[in-house]
PDB file of N, CA and C in Angstrom:
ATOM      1  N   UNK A   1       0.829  -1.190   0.000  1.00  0.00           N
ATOM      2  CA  UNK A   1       0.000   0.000   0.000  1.00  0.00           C
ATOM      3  C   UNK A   1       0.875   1.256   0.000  1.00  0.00           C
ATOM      4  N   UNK A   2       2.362   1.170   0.597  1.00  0.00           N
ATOM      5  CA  UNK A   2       2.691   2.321   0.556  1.00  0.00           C
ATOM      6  C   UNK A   2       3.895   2.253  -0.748  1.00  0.00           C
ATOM      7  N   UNK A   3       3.723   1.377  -1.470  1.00  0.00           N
ATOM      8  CA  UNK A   3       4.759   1.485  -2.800  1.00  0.00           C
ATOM      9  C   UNK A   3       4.100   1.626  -3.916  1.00  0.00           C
ATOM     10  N   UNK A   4       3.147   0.574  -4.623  1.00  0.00           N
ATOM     11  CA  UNK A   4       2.839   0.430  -5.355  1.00  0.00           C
ATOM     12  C   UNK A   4       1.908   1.056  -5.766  1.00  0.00           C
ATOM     13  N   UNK A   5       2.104   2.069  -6.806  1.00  0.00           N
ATOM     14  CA  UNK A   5       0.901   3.199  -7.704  1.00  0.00           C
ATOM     15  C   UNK A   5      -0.271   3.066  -7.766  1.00  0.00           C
ATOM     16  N   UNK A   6      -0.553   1.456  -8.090  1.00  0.00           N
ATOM     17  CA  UNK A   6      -1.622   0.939  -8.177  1.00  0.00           C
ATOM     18  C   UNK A   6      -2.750   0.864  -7.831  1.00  0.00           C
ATOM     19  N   UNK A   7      -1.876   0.390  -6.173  1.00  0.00           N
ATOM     20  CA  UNK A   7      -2.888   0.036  -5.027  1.00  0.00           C
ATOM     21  C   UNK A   7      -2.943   1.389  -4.302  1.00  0.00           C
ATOM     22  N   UNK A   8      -2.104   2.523  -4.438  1.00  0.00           N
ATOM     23  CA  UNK A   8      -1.832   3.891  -3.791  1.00  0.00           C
ATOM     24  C   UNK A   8      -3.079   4.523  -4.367  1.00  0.00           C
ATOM     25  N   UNK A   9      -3.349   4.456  -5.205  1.00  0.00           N
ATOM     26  CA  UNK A   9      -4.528   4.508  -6.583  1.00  0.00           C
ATOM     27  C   UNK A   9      -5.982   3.824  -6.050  1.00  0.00           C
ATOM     28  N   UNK A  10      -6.033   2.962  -5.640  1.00  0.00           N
ATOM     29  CA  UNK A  10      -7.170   2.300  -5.310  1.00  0.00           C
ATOM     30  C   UNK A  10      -7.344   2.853  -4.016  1.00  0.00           C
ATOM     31  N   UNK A  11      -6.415   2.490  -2.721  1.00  0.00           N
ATOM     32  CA  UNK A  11      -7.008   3.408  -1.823  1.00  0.00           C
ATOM     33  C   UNK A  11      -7.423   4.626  -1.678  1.00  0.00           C
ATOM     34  N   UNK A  12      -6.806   5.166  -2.206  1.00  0.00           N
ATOM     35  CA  UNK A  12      -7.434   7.028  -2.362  1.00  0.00           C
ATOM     36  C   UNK A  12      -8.720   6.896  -2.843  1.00  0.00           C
ATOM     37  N   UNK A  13      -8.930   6.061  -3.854  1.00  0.00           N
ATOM     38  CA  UNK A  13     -10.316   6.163  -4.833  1.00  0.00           C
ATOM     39  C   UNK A  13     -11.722   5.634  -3.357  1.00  0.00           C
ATOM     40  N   UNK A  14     -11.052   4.473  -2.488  1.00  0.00           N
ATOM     41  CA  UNK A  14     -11.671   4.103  -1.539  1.00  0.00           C
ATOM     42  C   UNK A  14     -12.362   5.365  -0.519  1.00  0.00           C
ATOM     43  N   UNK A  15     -10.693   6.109  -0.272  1.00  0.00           N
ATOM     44  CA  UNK A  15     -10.972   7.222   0.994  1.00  0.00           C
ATOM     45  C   UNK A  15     -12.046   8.469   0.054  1.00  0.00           C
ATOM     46  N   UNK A  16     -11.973   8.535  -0.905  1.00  0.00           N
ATOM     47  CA  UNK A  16     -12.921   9.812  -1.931  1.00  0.00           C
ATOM     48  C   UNK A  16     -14.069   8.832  -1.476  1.00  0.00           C
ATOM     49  N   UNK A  17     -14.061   7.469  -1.634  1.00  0.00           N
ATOM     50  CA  UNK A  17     -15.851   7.535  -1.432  1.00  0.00           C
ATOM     51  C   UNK A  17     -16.119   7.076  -0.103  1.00  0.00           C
ATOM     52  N   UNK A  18     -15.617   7.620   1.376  1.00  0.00           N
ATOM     53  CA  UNK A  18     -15.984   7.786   2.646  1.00  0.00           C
ATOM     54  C   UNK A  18     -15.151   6.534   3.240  1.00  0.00           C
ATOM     55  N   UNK A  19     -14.394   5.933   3.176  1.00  0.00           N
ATOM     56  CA  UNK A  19     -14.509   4.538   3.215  1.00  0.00           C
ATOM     57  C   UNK A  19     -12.876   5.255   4.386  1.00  0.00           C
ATOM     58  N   UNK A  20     -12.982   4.320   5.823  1.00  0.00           N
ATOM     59  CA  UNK A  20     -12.009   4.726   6.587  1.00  0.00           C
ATOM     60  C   UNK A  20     -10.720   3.766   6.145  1.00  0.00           C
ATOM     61  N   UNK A  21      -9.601   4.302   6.628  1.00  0.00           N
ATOM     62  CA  UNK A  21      -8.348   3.484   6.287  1.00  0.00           C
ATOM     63  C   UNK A  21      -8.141   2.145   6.536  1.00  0.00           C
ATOM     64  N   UNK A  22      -9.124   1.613   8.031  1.00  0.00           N
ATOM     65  CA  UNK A  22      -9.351   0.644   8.146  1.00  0.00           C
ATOM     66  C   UNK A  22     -10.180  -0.590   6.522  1.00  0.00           C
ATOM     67  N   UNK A  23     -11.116   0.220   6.198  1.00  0.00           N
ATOM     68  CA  UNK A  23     -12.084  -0.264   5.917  1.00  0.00           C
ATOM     69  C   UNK A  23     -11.280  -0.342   4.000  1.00  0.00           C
ATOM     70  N   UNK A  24     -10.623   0.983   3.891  1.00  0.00           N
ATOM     71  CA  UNK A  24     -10.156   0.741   2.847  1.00  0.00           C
ATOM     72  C   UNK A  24      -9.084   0.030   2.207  1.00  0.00           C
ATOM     73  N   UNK A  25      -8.285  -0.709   3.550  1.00  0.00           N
ATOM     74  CA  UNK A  25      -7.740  -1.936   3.453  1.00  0.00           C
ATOM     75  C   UNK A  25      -8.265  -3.350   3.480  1.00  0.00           C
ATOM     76  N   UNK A  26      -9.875  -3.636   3.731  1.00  0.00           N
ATOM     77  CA  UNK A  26     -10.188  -4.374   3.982  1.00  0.00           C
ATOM     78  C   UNK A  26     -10.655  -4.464   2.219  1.00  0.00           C
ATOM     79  N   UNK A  27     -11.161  -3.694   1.811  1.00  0.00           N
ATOM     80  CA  UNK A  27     -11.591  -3.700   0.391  1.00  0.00           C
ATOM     81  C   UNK A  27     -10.452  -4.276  -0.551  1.00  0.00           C
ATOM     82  N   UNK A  28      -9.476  -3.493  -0.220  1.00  0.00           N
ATOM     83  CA  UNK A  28      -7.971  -3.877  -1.050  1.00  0.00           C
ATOM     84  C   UNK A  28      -7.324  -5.369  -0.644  1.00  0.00           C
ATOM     85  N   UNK A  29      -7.817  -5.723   0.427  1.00  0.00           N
ATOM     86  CA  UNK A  29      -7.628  -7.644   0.649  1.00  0.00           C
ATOM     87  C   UNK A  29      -8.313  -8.358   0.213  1.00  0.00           C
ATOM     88  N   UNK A  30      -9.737  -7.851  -0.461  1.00  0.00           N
ATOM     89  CA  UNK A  30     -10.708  -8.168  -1.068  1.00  0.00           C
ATOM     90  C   UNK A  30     -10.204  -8.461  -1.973  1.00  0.00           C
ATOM     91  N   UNK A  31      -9.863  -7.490  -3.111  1.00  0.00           N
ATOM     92  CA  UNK A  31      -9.537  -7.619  -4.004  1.00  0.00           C
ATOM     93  C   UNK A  31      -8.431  -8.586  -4.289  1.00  0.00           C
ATOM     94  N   UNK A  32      -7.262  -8.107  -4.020  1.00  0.00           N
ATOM     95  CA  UNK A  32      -6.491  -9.224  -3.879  1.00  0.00           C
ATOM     96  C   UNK A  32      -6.304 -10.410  -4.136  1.00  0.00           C
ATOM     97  N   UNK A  33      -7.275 -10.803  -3.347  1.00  0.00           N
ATOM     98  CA  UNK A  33      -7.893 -12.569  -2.674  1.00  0.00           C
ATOM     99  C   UNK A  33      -8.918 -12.497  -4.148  1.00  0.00           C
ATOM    100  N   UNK A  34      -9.841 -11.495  -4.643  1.00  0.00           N
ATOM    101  CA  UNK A  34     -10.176 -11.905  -6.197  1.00  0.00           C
ATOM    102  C   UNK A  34      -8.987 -12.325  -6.955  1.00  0.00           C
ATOM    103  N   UNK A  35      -8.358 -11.104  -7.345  1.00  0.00           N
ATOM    104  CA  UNK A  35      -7.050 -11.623  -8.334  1.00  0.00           C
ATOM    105  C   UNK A  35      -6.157 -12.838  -7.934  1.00  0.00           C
ATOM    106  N   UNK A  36      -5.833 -13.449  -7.088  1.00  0.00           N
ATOM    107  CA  UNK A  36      -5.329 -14.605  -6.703  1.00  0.00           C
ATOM    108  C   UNK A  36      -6.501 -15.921  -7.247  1.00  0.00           C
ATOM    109  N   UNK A  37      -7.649 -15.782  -6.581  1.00  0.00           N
ATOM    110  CA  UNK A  37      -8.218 -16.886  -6.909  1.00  0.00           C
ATOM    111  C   UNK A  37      -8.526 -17.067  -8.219  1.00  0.00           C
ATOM    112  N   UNK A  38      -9.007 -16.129  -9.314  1.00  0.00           N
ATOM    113  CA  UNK A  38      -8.715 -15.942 -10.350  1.00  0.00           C
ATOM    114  C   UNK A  38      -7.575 -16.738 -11.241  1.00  0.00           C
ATOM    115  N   UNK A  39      -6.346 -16.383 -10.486  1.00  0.00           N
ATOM    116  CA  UNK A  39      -4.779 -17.004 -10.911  1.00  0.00           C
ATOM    117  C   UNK A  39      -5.217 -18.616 -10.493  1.00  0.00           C
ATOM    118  N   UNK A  40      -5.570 -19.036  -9.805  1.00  0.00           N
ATOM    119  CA  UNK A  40      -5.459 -20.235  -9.284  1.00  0.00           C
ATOM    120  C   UNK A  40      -6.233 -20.645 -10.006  1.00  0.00           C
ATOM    121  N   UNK A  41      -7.882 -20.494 -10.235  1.00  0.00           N
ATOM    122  CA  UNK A  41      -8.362 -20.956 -11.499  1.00  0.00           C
ATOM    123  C   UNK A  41      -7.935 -21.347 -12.614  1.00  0.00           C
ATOM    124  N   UNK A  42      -6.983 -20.471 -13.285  1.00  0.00           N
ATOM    125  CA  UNK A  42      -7.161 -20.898 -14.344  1.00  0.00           C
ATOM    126  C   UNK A  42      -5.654 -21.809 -14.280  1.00  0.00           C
ATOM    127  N   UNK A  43      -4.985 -21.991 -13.271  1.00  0.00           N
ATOM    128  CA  UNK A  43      -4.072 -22.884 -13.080  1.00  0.00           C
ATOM    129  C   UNK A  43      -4.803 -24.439 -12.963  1.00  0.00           C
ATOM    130  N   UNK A  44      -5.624 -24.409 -12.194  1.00  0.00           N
ATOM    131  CA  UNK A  44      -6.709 -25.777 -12.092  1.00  0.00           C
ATOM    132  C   UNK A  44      -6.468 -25.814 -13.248  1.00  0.00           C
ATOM    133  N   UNK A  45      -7.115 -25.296 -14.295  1.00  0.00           N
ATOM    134  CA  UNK A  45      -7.811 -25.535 -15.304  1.00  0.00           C
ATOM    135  C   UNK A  45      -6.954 -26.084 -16.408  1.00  0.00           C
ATOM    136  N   UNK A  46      -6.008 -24.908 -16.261  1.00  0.00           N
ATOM    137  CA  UNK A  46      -5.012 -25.982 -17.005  1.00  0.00           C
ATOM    138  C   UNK A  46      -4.336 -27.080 -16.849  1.00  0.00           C
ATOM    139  N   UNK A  47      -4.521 -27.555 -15.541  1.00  0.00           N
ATOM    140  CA  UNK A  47      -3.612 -28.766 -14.873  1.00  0.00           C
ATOM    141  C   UNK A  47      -4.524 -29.907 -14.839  1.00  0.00           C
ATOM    142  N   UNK A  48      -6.074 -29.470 -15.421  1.00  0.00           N
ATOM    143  CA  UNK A  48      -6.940 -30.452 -15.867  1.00  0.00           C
ATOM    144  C   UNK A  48      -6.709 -30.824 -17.637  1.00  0.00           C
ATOM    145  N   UNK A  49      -6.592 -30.067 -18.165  1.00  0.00           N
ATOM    146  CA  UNK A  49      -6.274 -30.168 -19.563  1.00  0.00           C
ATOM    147  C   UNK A  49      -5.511 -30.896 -19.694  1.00  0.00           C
ATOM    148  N   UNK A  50      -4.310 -30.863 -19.381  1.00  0.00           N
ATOM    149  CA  UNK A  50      -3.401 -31.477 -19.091  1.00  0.00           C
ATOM    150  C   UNK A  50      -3.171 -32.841 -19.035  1.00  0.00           C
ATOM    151  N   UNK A  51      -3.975 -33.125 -18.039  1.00  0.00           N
ATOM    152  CA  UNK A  51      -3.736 -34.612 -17.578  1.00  0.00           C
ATOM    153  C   UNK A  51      -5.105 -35.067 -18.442  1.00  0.00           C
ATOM    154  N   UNK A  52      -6.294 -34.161 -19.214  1.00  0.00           N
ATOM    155  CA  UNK A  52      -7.046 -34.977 -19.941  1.00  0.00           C
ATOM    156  C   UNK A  52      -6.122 -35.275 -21.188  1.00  0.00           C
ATOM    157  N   UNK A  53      -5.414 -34.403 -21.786  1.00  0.00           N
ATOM    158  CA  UNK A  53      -4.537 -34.878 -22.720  1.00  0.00           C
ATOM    159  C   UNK A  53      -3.346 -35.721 -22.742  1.00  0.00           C
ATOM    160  N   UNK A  54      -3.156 -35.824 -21.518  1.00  0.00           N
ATOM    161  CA  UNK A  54      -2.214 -36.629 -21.338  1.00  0.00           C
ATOM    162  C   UNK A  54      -3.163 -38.495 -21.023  1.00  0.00           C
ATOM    163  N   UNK A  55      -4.520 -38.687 -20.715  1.00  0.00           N
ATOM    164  CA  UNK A  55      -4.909 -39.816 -21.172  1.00  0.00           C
ATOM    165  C   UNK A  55      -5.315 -40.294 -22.349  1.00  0.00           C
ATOM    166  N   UNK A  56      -5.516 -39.039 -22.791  1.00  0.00           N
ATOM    167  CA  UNK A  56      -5.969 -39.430 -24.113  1.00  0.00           C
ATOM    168  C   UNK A  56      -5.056 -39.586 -25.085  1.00  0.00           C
ATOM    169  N   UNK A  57      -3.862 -39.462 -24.745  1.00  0.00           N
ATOM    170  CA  UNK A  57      -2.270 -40.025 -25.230  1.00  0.00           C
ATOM    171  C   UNK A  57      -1.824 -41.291 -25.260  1.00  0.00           C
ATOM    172  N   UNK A  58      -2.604 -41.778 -24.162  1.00  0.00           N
ATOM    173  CA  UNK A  58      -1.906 -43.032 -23.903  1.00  0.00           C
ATOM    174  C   UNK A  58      -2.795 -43.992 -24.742  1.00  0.00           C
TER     175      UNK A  58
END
């Protein structure tokens, strides 16, 4: 929160719409924990492909 533009960017946008520092970190772990699970999805997904193509190899 205190490096990255990004997220320096998102909290401010949080504190403009009332949201306390507390609260506007809780939003930004939110998010987060979206973009991660997201990543992990589509890691499943490919690690299902995968092993379907890899039976259908054999």
């Amino acid at each position: 929160m205190r490096l990255d533009p990004v997220t320096k960017a998102y909290v401010a946008r949080k504190a403009a719409e009332g949201k306390t520092s507390r609260d506007a970190q809780r939003c930004l772990k939110r998010a987060v924990c979206r973009q991660i699970f997201k990543i992990l999805e589509r890691a499943d997904r490919n690690a299902h492909s995968n092993v379907e193509e890899l039976s259908q190899a054999a």
